[in-house]
PDB file of N, CA and C in Angstrom:
ATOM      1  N   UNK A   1     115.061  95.584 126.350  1.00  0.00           N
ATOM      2  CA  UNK A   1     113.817  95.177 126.939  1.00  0.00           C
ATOM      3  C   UNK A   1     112.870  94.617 125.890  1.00  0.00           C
ATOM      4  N   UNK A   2     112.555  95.295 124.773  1.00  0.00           N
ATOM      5  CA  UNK A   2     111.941  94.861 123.408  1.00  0.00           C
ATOM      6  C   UNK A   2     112.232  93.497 122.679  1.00  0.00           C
ATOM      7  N   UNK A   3     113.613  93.837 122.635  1.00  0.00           N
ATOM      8  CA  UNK A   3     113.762  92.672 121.939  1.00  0.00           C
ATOM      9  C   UNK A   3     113.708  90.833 122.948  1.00  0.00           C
ATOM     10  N   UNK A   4     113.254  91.029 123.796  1.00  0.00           N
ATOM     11  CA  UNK A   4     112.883  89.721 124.289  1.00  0.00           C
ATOM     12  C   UNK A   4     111.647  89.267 123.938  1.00  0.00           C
ATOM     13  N   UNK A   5     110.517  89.980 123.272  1.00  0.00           N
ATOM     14  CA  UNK A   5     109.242  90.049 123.326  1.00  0.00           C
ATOM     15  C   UNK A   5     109.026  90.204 121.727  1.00  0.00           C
ATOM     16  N   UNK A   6     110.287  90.199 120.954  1.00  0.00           N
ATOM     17  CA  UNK A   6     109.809  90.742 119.614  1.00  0.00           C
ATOM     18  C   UNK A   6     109.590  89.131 119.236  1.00  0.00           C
ATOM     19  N   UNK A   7     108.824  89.431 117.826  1.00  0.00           N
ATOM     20  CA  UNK A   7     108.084  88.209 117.404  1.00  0.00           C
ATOM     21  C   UNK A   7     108.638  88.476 115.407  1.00  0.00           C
ATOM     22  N   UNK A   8     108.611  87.601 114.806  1.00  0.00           N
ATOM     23  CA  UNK A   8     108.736  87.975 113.355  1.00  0.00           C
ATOM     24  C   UNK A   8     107.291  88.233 112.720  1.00  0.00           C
ATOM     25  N   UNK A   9     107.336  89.204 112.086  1.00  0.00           N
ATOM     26  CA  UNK A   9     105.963  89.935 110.912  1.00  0.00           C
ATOM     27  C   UNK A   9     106.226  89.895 109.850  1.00  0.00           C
ATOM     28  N   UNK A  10     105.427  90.024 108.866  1.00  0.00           N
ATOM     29  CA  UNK A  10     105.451  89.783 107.454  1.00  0.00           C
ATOM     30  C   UNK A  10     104.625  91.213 107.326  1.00  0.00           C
ATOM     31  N   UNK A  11     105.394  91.974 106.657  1.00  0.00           N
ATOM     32  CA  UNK A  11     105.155  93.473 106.058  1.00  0.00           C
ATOM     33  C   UNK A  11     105.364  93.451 104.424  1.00  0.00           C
ATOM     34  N   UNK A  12     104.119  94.046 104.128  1.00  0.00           N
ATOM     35  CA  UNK A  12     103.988  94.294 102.805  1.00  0.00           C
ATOM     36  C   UNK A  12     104.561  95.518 102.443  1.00  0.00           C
ATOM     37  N   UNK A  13     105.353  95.412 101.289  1.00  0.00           N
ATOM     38  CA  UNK A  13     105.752  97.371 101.276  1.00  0.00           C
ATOM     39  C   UNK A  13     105.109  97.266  99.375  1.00  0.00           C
ATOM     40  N   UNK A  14     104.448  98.559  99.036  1.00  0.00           N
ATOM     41  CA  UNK A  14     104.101  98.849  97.699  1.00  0.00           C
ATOM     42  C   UNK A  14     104.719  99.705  97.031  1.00  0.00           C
ATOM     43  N   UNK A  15     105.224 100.092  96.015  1.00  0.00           N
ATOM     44  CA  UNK A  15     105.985 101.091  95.647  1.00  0.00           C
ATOM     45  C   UNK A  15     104.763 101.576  95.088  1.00  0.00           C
ATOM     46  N   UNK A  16     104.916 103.368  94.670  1.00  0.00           N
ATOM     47  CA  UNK A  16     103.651 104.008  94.319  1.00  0.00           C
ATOM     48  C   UNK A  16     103.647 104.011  92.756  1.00  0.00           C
ATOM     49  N   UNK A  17     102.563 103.939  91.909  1.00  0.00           N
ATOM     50  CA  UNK A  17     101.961 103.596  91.011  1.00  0.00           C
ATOM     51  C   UNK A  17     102.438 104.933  90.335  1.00  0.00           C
ATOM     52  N   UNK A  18     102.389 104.721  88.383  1.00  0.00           N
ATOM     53  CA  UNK A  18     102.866 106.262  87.571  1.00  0.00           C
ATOM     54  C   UNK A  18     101.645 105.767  86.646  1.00  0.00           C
ATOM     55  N   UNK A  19     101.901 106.963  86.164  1.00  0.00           N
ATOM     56  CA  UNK A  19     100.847 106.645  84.610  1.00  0.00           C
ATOM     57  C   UNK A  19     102.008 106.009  83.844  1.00  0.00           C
ATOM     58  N   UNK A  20     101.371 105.687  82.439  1.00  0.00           N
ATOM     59  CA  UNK A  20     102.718 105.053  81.128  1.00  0.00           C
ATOM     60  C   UNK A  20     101.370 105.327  80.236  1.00  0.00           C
ATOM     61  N   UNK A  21     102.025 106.136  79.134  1.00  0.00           N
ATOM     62  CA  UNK A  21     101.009 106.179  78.291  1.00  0.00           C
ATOM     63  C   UNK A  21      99.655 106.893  78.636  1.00  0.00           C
ATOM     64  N   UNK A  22      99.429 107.380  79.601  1.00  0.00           N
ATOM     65  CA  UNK A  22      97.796 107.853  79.980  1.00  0.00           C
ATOM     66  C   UNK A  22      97.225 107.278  80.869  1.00  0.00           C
ATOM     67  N   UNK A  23      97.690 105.394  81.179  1.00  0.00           N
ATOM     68  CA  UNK A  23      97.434 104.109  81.872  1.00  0.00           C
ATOM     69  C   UNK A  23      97.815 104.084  82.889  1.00  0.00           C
ATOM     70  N   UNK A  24      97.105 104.342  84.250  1.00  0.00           N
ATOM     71  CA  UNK A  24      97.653 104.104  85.293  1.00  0.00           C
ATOM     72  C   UNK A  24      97.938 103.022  85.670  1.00  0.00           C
ATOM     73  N   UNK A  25      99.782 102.604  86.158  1.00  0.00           N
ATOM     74  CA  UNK A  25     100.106 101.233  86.336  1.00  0.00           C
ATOM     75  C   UNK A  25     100.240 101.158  87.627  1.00  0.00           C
ATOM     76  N   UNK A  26      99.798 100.283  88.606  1.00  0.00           N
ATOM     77  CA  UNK A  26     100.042 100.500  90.020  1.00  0.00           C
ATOM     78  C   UNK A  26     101.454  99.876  90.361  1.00  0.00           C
ATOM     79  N   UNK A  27     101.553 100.265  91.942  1.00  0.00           N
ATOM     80  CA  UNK A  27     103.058  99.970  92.246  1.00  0.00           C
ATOM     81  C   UNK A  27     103.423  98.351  92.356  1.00  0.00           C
ATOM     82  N   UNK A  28     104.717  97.942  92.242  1.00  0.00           N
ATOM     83  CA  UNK A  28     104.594  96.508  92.802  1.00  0.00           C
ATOM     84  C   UNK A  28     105.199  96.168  94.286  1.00  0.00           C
ATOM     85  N   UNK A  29     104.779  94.882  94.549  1.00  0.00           N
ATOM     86  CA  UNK A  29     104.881  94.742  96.022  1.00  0.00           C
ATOM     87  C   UNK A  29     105.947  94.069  95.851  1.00  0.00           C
ATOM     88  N   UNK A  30     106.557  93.946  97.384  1.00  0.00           N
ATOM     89  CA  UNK A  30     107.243  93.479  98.235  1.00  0.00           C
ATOM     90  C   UNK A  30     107.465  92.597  99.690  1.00  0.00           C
ATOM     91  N   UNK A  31     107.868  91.845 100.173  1.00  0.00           N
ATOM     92  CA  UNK A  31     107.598  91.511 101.956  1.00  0.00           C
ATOM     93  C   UNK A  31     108.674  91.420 101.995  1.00  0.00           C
ATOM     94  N   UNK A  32     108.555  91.719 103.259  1.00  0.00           N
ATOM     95  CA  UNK A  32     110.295  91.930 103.885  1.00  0.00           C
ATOM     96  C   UNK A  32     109.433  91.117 105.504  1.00  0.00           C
ATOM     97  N   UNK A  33     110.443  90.929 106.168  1.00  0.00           N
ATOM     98  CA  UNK A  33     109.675  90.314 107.152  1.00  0.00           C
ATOM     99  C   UNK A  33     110.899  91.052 108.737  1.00  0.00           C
ATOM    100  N   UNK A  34     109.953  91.487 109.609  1.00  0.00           N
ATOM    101  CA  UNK A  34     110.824  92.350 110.637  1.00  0.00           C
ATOM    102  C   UNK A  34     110.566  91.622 111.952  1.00  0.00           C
ATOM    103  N   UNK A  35     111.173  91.805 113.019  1.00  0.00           N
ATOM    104  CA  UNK A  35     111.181  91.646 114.354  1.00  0.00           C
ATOM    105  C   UNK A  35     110.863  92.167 115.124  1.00  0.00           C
ATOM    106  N   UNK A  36     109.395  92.514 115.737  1.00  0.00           N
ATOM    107  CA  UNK A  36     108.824  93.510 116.317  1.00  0.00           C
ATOM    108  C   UNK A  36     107.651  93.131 117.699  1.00  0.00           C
ATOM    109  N   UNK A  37     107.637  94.111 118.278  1.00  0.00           N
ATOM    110  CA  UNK A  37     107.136  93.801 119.651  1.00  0.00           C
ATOM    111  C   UNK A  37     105.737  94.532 119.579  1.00  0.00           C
ATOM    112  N   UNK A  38     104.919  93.711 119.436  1.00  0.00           N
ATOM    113  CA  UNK A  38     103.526  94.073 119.572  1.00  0.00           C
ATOM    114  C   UNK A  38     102.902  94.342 120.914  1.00  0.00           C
ATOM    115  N   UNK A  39     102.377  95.579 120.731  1.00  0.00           N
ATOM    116  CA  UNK A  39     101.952  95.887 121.880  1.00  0.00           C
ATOM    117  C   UNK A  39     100.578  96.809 122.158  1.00  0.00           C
ATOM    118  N   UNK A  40      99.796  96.645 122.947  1.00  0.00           N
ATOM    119  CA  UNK A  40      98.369  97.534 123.016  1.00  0.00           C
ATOM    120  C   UNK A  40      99.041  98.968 122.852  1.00  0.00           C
ATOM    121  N   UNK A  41      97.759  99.788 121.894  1.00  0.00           N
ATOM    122  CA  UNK A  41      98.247 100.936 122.005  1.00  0.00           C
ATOM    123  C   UNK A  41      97.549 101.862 122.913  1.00  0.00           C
ATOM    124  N   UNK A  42      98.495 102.870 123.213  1.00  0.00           N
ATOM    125  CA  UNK A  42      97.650 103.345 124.439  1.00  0.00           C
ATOM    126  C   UNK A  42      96.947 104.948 124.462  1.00  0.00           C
ATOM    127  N   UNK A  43      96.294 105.697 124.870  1.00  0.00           N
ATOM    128  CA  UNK A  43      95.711 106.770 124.232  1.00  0.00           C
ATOM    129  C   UNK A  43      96.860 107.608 123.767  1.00  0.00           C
ATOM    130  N   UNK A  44      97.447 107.819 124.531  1.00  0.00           N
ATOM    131  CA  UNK A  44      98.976 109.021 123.939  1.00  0.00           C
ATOM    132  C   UNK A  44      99.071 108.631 122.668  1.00  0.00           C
ATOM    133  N   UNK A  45      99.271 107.483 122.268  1.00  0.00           N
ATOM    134  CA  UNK A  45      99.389 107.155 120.831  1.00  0.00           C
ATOM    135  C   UNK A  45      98.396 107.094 119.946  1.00  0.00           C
ATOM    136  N   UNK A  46      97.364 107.016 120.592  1.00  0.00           N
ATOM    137  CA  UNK A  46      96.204 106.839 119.462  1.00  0.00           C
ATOM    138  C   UNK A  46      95.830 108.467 119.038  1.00  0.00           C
ATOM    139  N   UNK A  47      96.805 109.130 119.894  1.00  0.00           N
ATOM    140  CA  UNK A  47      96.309 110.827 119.137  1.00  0.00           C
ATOM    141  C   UNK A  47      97.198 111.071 118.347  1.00  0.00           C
ATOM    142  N   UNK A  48      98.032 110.409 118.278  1.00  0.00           N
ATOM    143  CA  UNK A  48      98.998 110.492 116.635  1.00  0.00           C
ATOM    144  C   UNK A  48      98.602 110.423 115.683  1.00  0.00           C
ATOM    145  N   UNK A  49      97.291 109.001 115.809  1.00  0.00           N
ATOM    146  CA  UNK A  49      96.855 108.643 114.583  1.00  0.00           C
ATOM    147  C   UNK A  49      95.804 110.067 113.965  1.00  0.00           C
ATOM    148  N   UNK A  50      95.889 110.177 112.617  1.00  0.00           N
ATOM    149  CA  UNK A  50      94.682 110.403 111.830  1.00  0.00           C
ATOM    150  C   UNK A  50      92.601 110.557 112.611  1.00  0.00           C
ATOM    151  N   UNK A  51      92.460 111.959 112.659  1.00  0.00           N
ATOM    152  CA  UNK A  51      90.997 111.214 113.099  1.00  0.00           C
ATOM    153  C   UNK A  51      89.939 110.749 112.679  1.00  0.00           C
ATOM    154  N   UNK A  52      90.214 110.061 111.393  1.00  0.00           N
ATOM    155  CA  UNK A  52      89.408 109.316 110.674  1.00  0.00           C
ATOM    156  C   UNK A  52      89.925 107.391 111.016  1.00  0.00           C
ATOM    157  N   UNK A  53      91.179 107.663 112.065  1.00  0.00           N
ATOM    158  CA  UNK A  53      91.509 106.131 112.226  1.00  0.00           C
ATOM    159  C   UNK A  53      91.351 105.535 113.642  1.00  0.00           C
ATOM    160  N   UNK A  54      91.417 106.843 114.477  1.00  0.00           N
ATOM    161  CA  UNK A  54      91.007 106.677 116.330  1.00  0.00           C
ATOM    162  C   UNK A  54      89.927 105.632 116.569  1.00  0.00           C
ATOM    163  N   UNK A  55      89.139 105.006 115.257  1.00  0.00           N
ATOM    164  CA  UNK A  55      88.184 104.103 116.289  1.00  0.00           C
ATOM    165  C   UNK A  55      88.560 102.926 115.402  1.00  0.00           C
ATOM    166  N   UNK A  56      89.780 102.524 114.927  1.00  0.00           N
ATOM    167  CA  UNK A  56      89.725 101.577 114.362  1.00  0.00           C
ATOM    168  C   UNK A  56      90.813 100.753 115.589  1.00  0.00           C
ATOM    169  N   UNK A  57      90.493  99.566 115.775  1.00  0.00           N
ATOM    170  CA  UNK A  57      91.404  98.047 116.435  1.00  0.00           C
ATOM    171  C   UNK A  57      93.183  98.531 115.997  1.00  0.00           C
ATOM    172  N   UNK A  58      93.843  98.857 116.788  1.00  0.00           N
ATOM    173  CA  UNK A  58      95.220  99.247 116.497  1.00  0.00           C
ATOM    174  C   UNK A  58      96.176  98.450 117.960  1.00  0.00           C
ATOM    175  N   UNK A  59      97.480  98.733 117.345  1.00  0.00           N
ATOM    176  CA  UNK A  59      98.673  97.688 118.028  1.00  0.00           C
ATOM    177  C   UNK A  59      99.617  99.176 117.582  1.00  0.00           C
ATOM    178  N   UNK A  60     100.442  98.647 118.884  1.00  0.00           N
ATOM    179  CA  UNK A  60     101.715  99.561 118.612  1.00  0.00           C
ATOM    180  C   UNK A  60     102.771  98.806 118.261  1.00  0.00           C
ATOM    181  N   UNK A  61     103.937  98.717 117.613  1.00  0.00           N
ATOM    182  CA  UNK A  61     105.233  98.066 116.996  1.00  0.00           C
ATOM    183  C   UNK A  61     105.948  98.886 117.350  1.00  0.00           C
ATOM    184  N   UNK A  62     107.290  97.708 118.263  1.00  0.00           N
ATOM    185  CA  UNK A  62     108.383  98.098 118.541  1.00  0.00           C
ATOM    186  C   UNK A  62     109.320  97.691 117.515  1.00  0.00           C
ATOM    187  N   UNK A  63     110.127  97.985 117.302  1.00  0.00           N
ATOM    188  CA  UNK A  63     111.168  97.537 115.549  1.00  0.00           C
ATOM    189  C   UNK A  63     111.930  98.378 115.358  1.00  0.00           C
ATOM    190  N   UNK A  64     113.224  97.267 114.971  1.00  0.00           N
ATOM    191  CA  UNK A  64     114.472  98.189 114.450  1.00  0.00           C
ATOM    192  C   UNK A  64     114.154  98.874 113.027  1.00  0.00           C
ATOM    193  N   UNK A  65     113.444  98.269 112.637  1.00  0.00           N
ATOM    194  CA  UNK A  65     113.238  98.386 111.156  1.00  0.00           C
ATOM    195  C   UNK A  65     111.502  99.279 110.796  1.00  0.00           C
ATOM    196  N   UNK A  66     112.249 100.979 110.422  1.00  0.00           N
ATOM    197  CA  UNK A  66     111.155 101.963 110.105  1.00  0.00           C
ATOM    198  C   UNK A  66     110.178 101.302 109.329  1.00  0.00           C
ATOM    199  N   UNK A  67     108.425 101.402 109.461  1.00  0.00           N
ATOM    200  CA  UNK A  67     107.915 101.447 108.512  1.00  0.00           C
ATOM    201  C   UNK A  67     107.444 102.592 107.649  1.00  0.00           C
ATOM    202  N   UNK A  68     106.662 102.209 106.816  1.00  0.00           N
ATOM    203  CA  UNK A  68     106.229 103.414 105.814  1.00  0.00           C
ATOM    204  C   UNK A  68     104.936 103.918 106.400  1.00  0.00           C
ATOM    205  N   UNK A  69     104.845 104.884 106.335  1.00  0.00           N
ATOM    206  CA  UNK A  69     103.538 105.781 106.640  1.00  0.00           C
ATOM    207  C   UNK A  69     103.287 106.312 105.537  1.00  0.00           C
ATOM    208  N   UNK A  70     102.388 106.341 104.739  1.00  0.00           N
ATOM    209  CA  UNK A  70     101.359 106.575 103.562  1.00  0.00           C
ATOM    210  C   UNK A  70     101.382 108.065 103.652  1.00  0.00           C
ATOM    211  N   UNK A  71     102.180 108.629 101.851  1.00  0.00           N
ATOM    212  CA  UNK A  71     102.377 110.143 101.772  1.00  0.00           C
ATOM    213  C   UNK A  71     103.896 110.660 102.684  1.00  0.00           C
ATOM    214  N   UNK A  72     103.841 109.889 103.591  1.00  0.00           N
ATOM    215  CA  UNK A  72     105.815 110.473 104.244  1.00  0.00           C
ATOM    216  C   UNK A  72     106.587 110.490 102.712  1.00  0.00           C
ATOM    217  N   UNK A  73     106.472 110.313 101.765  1.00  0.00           N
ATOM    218  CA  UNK A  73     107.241 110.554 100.594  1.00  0.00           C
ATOM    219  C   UNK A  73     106.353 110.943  99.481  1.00  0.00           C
ATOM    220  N   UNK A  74     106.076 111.895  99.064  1.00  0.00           N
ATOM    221  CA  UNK A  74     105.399 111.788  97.628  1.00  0.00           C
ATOM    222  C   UNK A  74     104.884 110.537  96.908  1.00  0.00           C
ATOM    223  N   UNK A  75     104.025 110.170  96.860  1.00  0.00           N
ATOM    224  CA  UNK A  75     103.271 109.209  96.186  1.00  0.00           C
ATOM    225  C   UNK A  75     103.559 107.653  96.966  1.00  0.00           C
ATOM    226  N   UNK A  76     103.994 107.820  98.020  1.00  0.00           N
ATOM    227  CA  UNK A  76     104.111 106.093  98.692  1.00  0.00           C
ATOM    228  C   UNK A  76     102.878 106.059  99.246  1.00  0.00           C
ATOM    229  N   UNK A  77     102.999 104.708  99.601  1.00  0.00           N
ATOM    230  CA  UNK A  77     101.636 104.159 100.100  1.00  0.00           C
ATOM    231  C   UNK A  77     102.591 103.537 101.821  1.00  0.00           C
ATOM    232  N   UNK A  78     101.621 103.313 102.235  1.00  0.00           N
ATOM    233  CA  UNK A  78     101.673 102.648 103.926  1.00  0.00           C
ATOM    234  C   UNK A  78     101.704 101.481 103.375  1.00  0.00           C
ATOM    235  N   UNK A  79     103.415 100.550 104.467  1.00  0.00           N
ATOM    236  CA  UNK A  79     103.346  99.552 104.615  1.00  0.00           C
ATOM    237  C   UNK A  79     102.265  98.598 105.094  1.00  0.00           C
ATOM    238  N   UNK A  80     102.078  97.600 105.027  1.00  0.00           N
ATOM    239  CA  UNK A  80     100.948  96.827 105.764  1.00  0.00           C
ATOM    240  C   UNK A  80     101.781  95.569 106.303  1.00  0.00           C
ATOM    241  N   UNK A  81     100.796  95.237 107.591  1.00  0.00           N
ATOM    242  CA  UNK A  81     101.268  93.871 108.483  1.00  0.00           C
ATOM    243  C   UNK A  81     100.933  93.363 108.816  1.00  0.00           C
ATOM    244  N   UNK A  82     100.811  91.693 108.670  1.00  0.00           N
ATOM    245  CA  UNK A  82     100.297  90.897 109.258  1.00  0.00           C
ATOM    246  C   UNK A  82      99.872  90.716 110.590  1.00  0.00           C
ATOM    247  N   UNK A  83      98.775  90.929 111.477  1.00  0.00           N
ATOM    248  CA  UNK A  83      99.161  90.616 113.146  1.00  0.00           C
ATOM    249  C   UNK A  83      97.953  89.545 113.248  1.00  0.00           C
ATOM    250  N   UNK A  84      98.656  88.346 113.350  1.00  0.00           N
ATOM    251  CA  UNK A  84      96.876  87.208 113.926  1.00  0.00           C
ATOM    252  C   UNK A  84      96.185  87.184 112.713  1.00  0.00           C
ATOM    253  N   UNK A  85      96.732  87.042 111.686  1.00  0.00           N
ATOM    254  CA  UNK A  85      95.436  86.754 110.483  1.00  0.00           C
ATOM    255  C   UNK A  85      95.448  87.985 109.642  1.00  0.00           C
ATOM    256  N   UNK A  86      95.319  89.125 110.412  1.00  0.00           N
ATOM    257  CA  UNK A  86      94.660  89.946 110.216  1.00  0.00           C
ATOM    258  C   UNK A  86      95.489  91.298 109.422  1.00  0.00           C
ATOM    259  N   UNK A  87      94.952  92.225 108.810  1.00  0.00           N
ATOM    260  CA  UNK A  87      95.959  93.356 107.906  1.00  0.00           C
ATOM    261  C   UNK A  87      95.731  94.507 108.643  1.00  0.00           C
ATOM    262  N   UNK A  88      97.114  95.156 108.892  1.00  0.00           N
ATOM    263  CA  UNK A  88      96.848  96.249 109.627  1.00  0.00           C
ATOM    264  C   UNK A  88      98.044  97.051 108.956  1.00  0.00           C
ATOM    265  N   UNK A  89      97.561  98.782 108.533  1.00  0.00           N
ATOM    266  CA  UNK A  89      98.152  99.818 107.590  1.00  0.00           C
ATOM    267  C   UNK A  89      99.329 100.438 108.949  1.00  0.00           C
ATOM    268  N   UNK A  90     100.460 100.695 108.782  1.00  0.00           N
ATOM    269  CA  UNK A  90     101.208 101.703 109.366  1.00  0.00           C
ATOM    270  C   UNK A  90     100.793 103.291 109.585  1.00  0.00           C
ATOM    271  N   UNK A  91     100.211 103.662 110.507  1.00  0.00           N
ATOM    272  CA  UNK A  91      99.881 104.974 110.242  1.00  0.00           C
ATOM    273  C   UNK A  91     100.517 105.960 110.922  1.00  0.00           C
ATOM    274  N   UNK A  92     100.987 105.789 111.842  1.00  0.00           N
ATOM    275  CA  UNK A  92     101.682 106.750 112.642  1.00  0.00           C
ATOM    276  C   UNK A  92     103.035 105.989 112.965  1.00  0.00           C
ATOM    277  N   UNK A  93     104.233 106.606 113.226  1.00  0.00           N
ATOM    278  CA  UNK A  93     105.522 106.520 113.676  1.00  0.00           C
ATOM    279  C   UNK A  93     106.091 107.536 114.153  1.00  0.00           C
ATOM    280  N   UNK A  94     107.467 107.266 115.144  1.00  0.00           N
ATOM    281  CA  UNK A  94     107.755 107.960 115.472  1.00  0.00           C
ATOM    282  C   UNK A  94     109.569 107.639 116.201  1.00  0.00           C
ATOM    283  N   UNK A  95     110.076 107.921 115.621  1.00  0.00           N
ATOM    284  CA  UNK A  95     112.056 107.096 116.060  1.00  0.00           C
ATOM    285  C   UNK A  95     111.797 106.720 117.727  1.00  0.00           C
ATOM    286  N   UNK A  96     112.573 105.957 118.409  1.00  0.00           N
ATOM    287  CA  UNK A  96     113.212 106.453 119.512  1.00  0.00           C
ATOM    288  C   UNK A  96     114.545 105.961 119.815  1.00  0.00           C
ATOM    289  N   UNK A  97     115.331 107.545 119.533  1.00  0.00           N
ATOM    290  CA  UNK A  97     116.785 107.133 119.495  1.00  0.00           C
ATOM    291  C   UNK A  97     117.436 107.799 121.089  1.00  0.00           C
ATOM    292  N   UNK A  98     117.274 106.933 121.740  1.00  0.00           N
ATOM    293  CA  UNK A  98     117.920 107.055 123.146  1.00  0.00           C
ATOM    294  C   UNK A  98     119.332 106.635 123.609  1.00  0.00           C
ATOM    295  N   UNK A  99     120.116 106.329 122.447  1.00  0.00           N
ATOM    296  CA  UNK A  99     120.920 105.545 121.811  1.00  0.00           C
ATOM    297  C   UNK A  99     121.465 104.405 123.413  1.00  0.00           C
ATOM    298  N   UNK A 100     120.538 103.692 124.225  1.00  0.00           N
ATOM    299  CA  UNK A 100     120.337 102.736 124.471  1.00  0.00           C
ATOM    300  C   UNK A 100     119.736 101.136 123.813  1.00  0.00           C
ATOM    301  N   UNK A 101     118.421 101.666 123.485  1.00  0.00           N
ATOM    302  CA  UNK A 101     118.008 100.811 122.874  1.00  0.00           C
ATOM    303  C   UNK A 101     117.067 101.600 121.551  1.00  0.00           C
ATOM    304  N   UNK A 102     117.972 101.781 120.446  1.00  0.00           N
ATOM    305  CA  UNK A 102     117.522 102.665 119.342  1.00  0.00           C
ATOM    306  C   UNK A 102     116.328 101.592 118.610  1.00  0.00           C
ATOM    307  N   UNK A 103     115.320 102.350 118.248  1.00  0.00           N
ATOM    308  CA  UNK A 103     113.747 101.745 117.848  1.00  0.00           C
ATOM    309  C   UNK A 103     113.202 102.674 117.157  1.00  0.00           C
ATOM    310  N   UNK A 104     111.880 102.138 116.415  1.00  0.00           N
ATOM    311  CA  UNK A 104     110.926 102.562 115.947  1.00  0.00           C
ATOM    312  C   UNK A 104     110.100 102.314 116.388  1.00  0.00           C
ATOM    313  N   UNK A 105     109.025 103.285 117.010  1.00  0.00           N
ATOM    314  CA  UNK A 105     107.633 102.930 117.383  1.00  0.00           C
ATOM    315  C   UNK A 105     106.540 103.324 116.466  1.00  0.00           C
ATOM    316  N   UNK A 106     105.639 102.326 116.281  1.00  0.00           N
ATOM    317  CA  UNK A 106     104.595 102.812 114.752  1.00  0.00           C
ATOM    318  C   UNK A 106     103.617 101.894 115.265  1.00  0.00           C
ATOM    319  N   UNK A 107     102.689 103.082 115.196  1.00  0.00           N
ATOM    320  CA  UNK A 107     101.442 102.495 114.995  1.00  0.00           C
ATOM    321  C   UNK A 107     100.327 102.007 114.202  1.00  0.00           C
ATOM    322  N   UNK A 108      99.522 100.890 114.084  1.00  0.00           N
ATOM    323  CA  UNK A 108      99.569 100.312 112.928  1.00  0.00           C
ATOM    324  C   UNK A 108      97.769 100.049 113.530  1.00  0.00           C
ATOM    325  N   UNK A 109      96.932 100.318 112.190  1.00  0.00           N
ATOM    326  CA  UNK A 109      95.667 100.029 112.384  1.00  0.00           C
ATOM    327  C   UNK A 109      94.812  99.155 111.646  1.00  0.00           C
ATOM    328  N   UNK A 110      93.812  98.587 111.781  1.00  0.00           N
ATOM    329  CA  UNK A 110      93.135  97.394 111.205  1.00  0.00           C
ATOM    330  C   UNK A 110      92.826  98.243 110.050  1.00  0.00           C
ATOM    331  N   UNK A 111      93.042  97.432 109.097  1.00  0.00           N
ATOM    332  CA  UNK A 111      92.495  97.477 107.655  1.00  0.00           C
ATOM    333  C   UNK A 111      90.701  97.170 107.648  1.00  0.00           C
ATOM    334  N   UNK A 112      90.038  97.916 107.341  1.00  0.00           N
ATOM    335  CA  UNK A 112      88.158  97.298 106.948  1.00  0.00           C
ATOM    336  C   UNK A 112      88.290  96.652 106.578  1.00  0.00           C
ATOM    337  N   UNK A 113      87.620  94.886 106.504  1.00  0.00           N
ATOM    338  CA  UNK A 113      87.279  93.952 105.445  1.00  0.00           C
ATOM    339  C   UNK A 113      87.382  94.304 104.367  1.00  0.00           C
ATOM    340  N   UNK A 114      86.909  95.204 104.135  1.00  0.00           N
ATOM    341  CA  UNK A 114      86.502  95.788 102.315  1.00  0.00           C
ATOM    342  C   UNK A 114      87.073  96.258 101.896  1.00  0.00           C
ATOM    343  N   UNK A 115      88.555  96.463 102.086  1.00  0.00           N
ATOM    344  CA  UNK A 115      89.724  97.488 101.703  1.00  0.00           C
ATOM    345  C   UNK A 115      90.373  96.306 101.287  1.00  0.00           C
TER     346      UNK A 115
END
């Protein structure tokens, strides 16, 4: 059903930053670019998110391809994605392996201007 509706994205992935020397060096980037079905998100999902992120402009992503959620690993950072111009952080996910149509659903929220 998804994949008739999926569209290609351009996702940033960062690897997380070490010290060297005392010097904190940050991580370097990446884009990988995925096939995903954008879609309004709807309250069930917006209580996944963080409640410092519930009032920010968010989309839900359908995708074969997991993103990163910021801290799911020791020191990673959240993928980011292009939607319309605009940058939006991965913050919530969640599999769905129905082994019909196996997916990732993640929800992804507007970045502030100033970030």
């Amino acid at each position: 059903m998804f994949g008739v509706f999926r569209r290609p994205l351009t996702v940033t992935r960062k690897s997380g930053g070490e010290y060297v020397d005392g010097v904190w060096q940050p991580g370097s980037e990446s884009q990988i670019t995925i096939q995903a079905s954008v879609q309004p998100t709807n309250p069930d999902d917006m209580e996944l998110l963080p409640s410092g992120r519930r009032d920010r402009q968010a989309f839900t992503l359908y995708a074969d391809t997991p993103l990163r959620i910021s801290g799911e690993v020791e020191g990673s950072n959240a993928d980011t994605v292009n939607i319309d111009g605009a940058k939006y952080e991965a913050s919530a996910r969640r599999p769905w392996q129905n082994n019909i149509i196996n997916h990732h659903v993640t929800v992804v929220t507007k970045v502030p201007d100033d970030d």
